[in-house]
N, C-alpha and C. Protein backbone atom coordinates (compact mmCIF):
# COMPACT_ATOMS: atom_id res chain seq x y z
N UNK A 1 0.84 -1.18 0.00
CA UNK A 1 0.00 0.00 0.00
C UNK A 1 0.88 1.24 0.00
N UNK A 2 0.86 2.02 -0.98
CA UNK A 2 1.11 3.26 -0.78
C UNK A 2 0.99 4.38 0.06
N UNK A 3 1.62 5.36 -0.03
CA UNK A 3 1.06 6.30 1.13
C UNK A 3 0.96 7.41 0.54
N UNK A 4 -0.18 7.64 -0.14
CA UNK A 4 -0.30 8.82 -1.38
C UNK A 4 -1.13 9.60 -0.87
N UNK A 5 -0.24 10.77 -0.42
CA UNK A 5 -1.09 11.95 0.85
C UNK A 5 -0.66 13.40 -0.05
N UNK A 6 -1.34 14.34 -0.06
CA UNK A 6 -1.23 15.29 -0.57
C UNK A 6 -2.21 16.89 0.35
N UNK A 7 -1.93 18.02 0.19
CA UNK A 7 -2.90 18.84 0.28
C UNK A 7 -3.77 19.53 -0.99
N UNK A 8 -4.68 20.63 -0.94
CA UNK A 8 -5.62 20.51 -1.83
C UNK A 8 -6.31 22.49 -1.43
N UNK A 9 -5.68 23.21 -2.71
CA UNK A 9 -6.00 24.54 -2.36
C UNK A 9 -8.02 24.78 -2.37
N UNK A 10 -8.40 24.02 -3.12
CA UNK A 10 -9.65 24.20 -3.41
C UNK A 10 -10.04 23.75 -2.10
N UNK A 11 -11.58 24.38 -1.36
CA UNK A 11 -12.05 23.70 0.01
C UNK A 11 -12.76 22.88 -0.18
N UNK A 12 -13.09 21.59 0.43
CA UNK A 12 -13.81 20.19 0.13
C UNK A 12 -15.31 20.58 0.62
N UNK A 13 -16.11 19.61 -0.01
CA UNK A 13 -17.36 19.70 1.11
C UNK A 13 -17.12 19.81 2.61
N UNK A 14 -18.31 19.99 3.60
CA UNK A 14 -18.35 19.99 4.57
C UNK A 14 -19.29 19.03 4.64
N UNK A 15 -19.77 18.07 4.04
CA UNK A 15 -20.55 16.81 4.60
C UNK A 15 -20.16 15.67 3.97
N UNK A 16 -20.05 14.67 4.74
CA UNK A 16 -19.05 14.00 5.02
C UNK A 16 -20.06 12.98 3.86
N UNK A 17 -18.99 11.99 2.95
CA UNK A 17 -19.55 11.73 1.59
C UNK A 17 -20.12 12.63 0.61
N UNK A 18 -20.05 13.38 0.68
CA UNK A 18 -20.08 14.35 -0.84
C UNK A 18 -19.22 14.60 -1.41
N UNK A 19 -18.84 14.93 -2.60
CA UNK A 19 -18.09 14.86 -3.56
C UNK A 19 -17.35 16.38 -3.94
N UNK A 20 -16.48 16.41 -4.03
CA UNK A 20 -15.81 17.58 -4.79
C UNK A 20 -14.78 17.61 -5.59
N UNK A 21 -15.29 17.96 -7.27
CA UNK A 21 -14.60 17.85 -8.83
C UNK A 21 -13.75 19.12 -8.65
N UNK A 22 -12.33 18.12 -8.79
CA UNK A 22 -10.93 19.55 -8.97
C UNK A 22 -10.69 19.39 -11.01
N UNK A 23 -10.78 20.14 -11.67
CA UNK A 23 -10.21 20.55 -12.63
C UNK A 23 -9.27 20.91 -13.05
N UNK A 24 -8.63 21.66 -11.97
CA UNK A 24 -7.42 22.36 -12.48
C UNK A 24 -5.97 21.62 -11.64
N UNK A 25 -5.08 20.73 -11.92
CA UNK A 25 -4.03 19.94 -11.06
C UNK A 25 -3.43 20.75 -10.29
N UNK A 26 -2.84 22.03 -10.56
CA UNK A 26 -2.07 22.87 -9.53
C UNK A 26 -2.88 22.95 -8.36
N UNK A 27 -3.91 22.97 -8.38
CA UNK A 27 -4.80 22.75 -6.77
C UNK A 27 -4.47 21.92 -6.15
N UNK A 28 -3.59 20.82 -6.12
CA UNK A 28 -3.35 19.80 -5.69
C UNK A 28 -1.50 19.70 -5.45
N UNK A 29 -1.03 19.25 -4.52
CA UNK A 29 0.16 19.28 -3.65
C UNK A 29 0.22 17.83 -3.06
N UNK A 30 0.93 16.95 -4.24
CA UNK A 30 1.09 15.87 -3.48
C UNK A 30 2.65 16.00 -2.70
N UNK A 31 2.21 15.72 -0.88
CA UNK A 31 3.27 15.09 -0.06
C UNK A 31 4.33 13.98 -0.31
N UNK A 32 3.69 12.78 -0.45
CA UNK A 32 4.12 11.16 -0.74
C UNK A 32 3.00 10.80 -1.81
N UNK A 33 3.65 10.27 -2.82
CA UNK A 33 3.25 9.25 -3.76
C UNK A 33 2.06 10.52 -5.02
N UNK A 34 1.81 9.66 -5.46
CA UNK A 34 1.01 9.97 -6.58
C UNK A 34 -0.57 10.64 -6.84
N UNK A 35 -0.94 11.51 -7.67
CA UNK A 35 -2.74 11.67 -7.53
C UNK A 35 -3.27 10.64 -8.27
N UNK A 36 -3.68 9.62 -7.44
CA UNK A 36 -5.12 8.96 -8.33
C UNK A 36 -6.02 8.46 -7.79
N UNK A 37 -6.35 7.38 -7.77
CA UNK A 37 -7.79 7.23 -6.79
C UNK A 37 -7.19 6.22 -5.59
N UNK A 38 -7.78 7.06 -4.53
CA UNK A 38 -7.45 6.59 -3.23
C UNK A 38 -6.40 7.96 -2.56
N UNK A 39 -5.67 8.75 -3.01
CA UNK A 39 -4.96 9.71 -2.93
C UNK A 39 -5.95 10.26 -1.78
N UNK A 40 -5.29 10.57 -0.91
CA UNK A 40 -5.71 11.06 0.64
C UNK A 40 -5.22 12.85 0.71
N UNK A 41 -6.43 13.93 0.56
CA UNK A 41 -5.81 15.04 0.32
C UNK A 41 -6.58 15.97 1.65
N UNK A 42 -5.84 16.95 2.18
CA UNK A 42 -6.41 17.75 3.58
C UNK A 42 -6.69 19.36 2.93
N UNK A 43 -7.70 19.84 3.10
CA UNK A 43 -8.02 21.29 3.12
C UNK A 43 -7.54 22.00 3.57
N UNK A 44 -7.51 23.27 3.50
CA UNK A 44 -7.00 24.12 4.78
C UNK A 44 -7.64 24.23 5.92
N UNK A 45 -9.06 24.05 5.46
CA UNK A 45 -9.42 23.30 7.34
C UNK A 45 -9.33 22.36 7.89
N UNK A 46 -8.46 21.32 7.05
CA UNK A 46 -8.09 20.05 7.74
C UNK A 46 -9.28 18.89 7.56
N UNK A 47 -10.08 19.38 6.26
CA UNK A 47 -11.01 18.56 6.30
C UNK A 47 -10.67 17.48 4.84
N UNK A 48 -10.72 16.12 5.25
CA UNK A 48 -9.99 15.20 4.28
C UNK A 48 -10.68 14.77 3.50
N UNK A 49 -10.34 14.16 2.17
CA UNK A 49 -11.08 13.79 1.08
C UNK A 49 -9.96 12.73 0.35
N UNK A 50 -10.80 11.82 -0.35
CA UNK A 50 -10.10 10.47 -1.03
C UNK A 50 -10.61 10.73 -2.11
N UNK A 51 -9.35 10.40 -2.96
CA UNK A 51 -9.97 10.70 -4.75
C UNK A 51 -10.95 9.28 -4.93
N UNK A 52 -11.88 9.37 -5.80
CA UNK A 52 -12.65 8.16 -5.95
C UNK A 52 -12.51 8.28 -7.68
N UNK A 53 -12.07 9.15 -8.03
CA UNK A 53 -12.47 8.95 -9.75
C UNK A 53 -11.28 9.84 -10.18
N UNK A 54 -10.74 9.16 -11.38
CA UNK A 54 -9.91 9.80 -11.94
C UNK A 54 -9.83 10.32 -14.04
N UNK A 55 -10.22 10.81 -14.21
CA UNK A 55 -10.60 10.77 -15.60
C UNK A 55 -9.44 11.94 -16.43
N UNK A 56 -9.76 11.91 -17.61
CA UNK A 56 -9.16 13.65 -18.51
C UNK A 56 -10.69 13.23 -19.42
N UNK A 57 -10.51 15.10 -19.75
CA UNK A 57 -11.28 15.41 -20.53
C UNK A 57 -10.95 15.49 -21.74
N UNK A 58 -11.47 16.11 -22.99
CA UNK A 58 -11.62 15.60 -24.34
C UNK A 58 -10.03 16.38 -24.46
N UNK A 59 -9.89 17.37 -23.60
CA UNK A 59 -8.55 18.07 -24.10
C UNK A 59 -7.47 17.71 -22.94
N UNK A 60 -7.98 16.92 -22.54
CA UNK A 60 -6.61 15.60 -22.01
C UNK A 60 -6.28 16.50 -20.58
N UNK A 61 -7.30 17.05 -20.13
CA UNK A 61 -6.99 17.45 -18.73
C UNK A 61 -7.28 16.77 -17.85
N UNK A 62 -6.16 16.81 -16.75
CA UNK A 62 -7.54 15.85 -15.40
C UNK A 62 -8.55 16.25 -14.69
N UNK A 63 -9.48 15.71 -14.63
CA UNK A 63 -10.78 15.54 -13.46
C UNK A 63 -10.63 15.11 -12.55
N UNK A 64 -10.63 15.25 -11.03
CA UNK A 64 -10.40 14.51 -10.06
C UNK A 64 -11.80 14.49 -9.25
N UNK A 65 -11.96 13.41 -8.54
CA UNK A 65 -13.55 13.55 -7.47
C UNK A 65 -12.88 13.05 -6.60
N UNK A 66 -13.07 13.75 -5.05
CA UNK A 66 -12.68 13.34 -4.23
C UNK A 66 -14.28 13.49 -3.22
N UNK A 67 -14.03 12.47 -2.52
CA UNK A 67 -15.43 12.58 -1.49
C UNK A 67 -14.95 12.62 0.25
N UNK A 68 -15.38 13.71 0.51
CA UNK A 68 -15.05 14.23 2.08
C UNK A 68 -15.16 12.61 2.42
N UNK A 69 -14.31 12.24 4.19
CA UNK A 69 -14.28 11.33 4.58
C UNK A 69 -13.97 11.57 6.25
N UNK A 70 -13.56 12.87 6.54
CA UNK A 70 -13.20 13.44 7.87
C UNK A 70 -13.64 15.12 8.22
N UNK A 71 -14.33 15.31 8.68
CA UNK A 71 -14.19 16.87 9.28
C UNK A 71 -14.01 17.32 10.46
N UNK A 72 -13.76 18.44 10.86
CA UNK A 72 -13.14 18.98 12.34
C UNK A 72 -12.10 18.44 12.66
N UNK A 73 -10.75 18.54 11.79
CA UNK A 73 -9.49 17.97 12.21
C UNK A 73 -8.24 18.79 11.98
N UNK A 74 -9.20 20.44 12.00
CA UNK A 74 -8.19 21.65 11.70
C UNK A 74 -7.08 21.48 12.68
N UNK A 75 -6.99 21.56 13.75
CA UNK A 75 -5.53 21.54 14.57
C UNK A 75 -4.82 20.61 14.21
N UNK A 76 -5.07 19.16 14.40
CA UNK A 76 -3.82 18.39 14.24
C UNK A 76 -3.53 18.15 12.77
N UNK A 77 -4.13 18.24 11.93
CA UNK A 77 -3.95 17.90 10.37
C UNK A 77 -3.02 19.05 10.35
N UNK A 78 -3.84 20.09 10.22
CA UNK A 78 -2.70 21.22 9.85
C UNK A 78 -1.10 21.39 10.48
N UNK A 79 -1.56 21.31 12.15
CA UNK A 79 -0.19 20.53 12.87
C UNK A 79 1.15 19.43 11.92
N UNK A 80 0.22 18.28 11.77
CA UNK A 80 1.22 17.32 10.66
C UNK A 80 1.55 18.03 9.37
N UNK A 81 1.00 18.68 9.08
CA UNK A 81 1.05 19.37 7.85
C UNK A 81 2.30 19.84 7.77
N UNK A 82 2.30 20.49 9.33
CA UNK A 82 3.37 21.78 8.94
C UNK A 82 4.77 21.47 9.22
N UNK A 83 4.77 20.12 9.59
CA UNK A 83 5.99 19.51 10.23
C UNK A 83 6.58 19.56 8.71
N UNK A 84 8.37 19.35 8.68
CA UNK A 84 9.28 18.70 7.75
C UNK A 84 9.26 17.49 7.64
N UNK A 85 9.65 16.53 6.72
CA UNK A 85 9.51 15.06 6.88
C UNK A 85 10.96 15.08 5.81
């Protein structure tokens, strides 16, 4: 298993299983490993989301869906966040 963790400038839902489509890749900051599905990404409020779908569009861009999976975890997420590794 990989450990494909990243952060994510765009803000995720706030209810937990809903979905949120990134379009544009620079929104995205992978830590360890790769973006694709399963990719584990934190908000700036520390609220987490797992890619579930990975596609490009007709002009070969990516689509990403990630569906919230954690909220209210602003202190310590951001905490790990900010550490060096």
């Amino acid at each position: 298993m990989n450990n494909d963790v990243g952060t994510v400038s765009t803000t995720l839902s706030r209810t937990i299983g809903s979905t949120t489509t990134i379009t544009d890749a620079t929104n995205i900051t992978a830590i360890s490993g790769y973006v694709d599905v399963g990719f584990i990404v934190f908000d700036n409020d520390g609220t987490m989301g797992v890619c579930t779908s990975f596609t490009r569009d007709s002009n070969d861009q990516p689509i990403y869906v990630f569906r919230t999976c954690s909220l209210n975890t602003e202190i310590d997420i951001q905490a790990i966040l900010a550490r060096s590794y």
